[in-house]
N, C-alpha and C. Protein backbone atom coordinates (compact mmCIF):
# COMPACT_ATOMS: atom_id res chain seq x y z
N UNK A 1 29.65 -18.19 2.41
CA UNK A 1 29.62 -19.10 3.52
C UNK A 1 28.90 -18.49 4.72
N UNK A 2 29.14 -17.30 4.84
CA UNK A 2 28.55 -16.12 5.67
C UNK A 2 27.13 -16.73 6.10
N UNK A 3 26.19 -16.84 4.94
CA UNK A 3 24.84 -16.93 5.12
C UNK A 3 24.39 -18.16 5.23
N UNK A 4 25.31 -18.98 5.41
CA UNK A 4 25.11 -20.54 5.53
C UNK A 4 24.85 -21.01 7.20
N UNK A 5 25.12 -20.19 8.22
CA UNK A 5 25.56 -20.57 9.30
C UNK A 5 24.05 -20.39 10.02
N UNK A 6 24.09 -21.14 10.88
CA UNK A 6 22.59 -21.34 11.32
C UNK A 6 22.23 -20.15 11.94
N UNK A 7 22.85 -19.37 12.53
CA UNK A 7 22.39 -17.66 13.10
C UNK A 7 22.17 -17.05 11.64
N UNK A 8 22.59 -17.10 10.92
CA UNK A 8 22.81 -16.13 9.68
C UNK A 8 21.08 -16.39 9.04
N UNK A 9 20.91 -17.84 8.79
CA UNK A 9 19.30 -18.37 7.92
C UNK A 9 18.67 -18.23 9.50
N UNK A 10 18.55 -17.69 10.42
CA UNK A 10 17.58 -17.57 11.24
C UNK A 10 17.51 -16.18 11.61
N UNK A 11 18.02 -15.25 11.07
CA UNK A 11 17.91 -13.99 10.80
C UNK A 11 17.18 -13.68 9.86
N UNK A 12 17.74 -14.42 8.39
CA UNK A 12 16.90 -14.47 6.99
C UNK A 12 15.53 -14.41 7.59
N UNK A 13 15.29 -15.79 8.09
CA UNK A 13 14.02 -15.93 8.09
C UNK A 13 13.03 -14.95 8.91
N UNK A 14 13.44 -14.06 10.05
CA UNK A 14 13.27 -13.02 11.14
C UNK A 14 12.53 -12.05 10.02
N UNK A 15 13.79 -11.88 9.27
CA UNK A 15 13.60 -10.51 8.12
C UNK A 15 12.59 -11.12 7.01
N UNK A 16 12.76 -12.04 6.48
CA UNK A 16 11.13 -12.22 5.81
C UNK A 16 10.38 -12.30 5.99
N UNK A 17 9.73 -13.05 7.45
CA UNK A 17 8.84 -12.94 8.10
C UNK A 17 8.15 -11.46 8.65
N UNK A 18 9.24 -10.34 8.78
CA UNK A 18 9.02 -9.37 9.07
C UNK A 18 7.91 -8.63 7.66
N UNK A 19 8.87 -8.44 6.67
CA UNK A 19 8.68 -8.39 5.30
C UNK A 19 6.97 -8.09 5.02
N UNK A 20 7.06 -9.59 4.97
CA UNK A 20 5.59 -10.48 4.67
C UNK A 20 4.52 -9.68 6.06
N UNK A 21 4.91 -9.40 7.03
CA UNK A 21 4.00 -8.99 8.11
C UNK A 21 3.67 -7.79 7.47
N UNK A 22 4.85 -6.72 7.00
CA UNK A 22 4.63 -5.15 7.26
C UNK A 22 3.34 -5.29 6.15
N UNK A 23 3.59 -6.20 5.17
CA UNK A 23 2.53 -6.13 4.04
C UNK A 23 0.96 -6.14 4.44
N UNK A 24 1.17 -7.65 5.49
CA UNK A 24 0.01 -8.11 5.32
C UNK A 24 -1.23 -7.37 6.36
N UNK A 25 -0.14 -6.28 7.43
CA UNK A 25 -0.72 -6.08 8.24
C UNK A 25 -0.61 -4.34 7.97
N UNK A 26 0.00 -3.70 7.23
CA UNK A 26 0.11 -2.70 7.23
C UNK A 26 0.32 -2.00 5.41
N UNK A 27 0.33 -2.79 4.58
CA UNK A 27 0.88 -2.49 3.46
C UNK A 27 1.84 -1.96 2.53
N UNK A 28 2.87 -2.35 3.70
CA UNK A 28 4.23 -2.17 3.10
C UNK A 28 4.75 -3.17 2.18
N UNK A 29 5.38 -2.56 1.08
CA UNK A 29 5.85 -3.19 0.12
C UNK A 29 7.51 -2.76 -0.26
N UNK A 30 8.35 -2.24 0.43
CA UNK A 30 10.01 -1.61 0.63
C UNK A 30 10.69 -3.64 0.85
N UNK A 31 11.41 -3.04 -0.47
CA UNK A 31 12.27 -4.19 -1.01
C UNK A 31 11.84 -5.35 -1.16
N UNK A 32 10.26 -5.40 -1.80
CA UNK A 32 9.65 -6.22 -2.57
C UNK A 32 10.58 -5.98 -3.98
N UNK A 33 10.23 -7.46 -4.76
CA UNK A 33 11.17 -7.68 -5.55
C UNK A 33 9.46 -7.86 -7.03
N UNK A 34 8.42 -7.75 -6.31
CA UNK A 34 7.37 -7.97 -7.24
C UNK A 34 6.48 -6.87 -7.34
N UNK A 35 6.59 -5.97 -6.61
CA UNK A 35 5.68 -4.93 -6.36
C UNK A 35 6.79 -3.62 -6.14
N UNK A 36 5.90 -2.41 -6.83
CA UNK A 36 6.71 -1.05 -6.36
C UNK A 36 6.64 -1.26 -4.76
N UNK A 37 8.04 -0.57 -4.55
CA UNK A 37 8.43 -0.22 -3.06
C UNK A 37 7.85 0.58 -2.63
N UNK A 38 6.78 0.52 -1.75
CA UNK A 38 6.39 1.61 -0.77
C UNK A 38 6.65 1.81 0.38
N UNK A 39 7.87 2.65 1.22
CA UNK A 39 7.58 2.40 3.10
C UNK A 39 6.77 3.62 3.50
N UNK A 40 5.67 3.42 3.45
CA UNK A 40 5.13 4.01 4.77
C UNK A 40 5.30 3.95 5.82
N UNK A 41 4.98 4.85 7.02
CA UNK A 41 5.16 4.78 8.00
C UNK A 41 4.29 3.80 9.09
N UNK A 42 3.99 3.46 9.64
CA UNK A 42 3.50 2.53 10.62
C UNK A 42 2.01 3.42 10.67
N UNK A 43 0.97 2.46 10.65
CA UNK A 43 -0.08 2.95 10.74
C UNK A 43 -0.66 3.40 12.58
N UNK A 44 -1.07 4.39 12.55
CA UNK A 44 -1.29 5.05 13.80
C UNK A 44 -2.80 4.45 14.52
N UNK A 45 -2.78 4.24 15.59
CA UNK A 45 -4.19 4.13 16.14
C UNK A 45 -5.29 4.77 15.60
N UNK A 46 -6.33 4.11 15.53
CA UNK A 46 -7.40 5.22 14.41
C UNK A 46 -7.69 5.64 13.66
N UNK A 47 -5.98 5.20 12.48
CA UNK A 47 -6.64 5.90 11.35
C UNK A 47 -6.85 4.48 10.58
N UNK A 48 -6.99 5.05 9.17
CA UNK A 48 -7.04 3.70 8.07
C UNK A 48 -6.38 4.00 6.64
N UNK A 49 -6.30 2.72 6.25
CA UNK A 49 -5.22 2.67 5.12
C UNK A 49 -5.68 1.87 4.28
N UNK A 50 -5.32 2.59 2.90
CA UNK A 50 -5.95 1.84 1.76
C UNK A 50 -4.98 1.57 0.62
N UNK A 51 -4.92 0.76 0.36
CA UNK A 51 -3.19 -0.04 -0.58
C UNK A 51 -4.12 0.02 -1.96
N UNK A 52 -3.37 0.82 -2.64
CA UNK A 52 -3.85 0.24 -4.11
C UNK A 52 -2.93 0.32 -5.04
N UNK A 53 -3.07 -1.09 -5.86
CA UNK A 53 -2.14 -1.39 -7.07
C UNK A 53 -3.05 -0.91 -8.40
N UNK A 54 -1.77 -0.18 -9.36
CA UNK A 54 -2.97 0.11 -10.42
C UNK A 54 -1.99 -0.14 -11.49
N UNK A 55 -2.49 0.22 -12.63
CA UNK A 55 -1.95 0.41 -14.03
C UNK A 55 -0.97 1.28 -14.16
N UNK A 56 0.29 1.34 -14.36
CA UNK A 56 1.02 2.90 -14.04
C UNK A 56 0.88 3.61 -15.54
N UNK A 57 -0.05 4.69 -15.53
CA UNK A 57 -0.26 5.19 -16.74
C UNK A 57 -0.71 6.88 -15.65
N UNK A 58 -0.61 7.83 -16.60
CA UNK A 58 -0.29 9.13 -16.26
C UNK A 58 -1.83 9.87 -15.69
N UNK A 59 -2.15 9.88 -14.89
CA UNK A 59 -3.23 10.72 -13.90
C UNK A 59 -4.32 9.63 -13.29
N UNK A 60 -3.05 8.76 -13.20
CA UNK A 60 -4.36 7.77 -11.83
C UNK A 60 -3.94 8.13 -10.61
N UNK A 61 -3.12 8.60 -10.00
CA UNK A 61 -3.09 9.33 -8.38
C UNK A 61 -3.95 10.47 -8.36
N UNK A 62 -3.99 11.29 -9.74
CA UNK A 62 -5.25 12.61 -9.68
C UNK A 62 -6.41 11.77 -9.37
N UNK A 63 -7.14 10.79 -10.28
CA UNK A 63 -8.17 10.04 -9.97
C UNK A 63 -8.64 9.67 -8.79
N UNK A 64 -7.40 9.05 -8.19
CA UNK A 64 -7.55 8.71 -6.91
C UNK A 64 -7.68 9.77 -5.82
N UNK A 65 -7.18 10.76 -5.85
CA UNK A 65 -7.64 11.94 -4.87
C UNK A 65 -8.94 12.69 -5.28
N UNK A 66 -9.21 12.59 -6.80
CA UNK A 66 -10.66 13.16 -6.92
C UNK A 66 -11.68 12.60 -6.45
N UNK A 67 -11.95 11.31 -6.78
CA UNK A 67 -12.78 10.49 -5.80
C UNK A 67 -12.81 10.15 -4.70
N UNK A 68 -11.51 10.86 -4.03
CA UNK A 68 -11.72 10.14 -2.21
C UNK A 68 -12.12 12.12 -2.36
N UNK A 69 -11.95 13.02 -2.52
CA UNK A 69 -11.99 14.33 -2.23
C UNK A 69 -14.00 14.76 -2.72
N UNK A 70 -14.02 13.86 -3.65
CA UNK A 70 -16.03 14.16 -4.02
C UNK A 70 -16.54 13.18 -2.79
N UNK A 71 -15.92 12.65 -2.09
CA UNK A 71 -16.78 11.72 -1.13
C UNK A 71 -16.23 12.03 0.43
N UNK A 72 -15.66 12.98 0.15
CA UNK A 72 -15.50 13.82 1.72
C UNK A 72 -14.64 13.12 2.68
N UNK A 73 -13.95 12.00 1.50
CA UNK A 73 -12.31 11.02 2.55
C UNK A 73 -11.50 12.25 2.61
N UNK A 74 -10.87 12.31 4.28
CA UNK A 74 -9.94 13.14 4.36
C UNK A 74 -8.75 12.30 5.01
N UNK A 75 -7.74 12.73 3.57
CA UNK A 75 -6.92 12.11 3.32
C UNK A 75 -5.64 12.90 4.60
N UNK A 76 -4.79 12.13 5.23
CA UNK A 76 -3.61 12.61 6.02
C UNK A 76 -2.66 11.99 5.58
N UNK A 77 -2.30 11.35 4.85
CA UNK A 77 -1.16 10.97 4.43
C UNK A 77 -0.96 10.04 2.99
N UNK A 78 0.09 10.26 2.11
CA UNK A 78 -0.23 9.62 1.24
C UNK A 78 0.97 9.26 0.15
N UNK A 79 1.52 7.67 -0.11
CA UNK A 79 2.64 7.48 -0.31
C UNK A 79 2.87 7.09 -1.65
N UNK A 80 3.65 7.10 -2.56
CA UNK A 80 3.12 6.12 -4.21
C UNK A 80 4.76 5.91 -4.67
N UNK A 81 4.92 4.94 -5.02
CA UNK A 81 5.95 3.91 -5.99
C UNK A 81 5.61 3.44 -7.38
N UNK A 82 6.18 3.68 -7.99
CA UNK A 82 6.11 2.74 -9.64
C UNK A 82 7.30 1.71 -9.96
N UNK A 83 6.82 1.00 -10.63
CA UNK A 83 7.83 -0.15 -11.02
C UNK A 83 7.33 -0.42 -12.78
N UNK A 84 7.81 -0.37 -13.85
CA UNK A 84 7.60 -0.47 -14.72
C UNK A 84 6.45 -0.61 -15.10
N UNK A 85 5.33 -1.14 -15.32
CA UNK A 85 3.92 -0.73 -15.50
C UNK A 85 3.20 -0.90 -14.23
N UNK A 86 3.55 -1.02 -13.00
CA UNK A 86 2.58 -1.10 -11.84
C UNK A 86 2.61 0.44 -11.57
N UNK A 87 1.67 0.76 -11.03
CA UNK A 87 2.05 1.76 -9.62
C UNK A 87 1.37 1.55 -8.34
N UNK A 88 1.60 1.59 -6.82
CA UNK A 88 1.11 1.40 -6.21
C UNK A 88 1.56 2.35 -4.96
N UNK A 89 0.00 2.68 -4.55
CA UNK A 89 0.00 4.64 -3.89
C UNK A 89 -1.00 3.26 -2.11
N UNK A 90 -0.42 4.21 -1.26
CA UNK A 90 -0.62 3.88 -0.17
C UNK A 90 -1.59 5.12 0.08
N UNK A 91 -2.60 5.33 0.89
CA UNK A 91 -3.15 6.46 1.42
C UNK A 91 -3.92 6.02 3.01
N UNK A 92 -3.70 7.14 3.51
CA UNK A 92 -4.28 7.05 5.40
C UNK A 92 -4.95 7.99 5.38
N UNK A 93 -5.61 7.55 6.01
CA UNK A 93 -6.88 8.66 6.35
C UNK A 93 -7.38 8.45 7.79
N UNK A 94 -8.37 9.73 8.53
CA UNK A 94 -8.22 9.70 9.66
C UNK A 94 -9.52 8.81 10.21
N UNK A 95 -10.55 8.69 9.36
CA UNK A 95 -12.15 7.85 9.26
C UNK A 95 -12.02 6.75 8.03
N UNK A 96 -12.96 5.96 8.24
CA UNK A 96 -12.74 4.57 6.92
C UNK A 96 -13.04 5.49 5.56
N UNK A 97 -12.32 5.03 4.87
CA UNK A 97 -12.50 5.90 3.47
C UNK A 97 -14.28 4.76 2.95
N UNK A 98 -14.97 5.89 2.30
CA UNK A 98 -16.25 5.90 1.79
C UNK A 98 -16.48 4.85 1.02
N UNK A 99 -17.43 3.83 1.40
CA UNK A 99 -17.94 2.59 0.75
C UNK A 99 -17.81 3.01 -0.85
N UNK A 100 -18.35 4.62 -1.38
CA UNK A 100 -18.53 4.87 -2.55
C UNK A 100 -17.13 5.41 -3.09
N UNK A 101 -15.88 5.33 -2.53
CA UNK A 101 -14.92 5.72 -3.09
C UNK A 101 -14.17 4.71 -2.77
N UNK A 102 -14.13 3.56 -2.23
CA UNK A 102 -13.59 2.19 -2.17
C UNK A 102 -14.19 1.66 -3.87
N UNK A 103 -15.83 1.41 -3.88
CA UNK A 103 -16.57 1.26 -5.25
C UNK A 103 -15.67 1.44 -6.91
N UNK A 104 -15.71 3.14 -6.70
CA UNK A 104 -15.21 4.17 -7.28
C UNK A 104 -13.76 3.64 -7.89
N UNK A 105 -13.04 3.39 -6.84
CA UNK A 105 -11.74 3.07 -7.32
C UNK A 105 -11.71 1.37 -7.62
N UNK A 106 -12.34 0.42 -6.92
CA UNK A 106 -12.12 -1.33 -7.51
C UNK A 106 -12.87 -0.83 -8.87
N UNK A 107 -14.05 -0.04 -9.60
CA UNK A 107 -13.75 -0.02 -11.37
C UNK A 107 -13.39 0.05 -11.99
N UNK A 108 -12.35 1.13 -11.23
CA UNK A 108 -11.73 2.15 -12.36
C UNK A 108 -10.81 0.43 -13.66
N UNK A 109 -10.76 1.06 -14.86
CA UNK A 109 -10.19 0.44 -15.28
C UNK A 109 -8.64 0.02 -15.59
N UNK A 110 -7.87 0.96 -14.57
CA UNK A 110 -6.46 0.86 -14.34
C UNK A 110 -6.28 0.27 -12.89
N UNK A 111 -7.59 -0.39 -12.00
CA UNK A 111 -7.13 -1.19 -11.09
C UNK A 111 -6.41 -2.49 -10.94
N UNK A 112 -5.64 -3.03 -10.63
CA UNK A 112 -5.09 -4.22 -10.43
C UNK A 112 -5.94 -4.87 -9.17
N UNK A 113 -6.05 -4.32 -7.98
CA UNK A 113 -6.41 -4.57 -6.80
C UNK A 113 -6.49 -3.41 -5.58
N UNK A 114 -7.33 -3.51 -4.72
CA UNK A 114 -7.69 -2.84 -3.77
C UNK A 114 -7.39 -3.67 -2.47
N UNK A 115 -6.91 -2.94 -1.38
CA UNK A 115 -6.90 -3.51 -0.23
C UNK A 115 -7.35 -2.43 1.13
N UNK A 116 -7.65 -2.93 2.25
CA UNK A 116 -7.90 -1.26 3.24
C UNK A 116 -7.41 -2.06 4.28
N UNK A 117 -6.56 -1.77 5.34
CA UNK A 117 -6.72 -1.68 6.43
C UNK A 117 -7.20 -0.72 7.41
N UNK A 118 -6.85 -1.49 9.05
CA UNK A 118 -7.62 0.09 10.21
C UNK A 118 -6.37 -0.75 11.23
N UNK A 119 -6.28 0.75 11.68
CA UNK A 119 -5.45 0.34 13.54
C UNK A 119 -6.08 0.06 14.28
């Protein structure tokens, strides 16, 4: 009955709306019910962030740091979740990560999707 009361569904809605923001604006995915949980931390002025969903199979986060590391992305932070065959790794960096290691990674064939934000 708790959650029936009109303060109670206008909270709900506060907190999903929140939810849906951290994603869309920052790429948080913590207590998604469809995607591994990732909380990162709040993206900082200046830097940039690159969300990627992949295949969860064993040395695609190596992949992913070899190719941002041959293209001179310097990586400052970097977060990863799995959920039964997804995995999905958050990474910040302090400059836009490299047209050729954005490329690099939408081929690979364990991508699901690529996303980047900037502060």
């Amino acid at each position: 009955m708790g959650g029936s009361t009109q303060e109670a569904q206008e909270e709900i809605g506060y907190f999903v709306a929140g939810k849906l923001a951290g994603f869309a604006l920052q790429g948080m995915t913590a207590l998604s019910v469809n995607l591994p949980a990732v909380q990162a931390p709040e993206l900082e002025p200046g830097t940039f962030r690159v969300g990627y969903l992949h295949i969860n199979v064993p040395g695609v986060l190596a992949g992913v740091n070899q190719v941002l590391a041959e293209q001179g992305d310097n990586v400052v932070g970097q977060y990863l979740s799995t959920r039964g065959e997804q995995g999905y790794v958050v990474t910040d960096a302090v400059d836009p990560v490299s047209p050729e290691s954005l490329k690099a990674l939408v081929e690979n064939p364990h991508t699901i999707w690529l996303r980047t934000w900037q502060a």
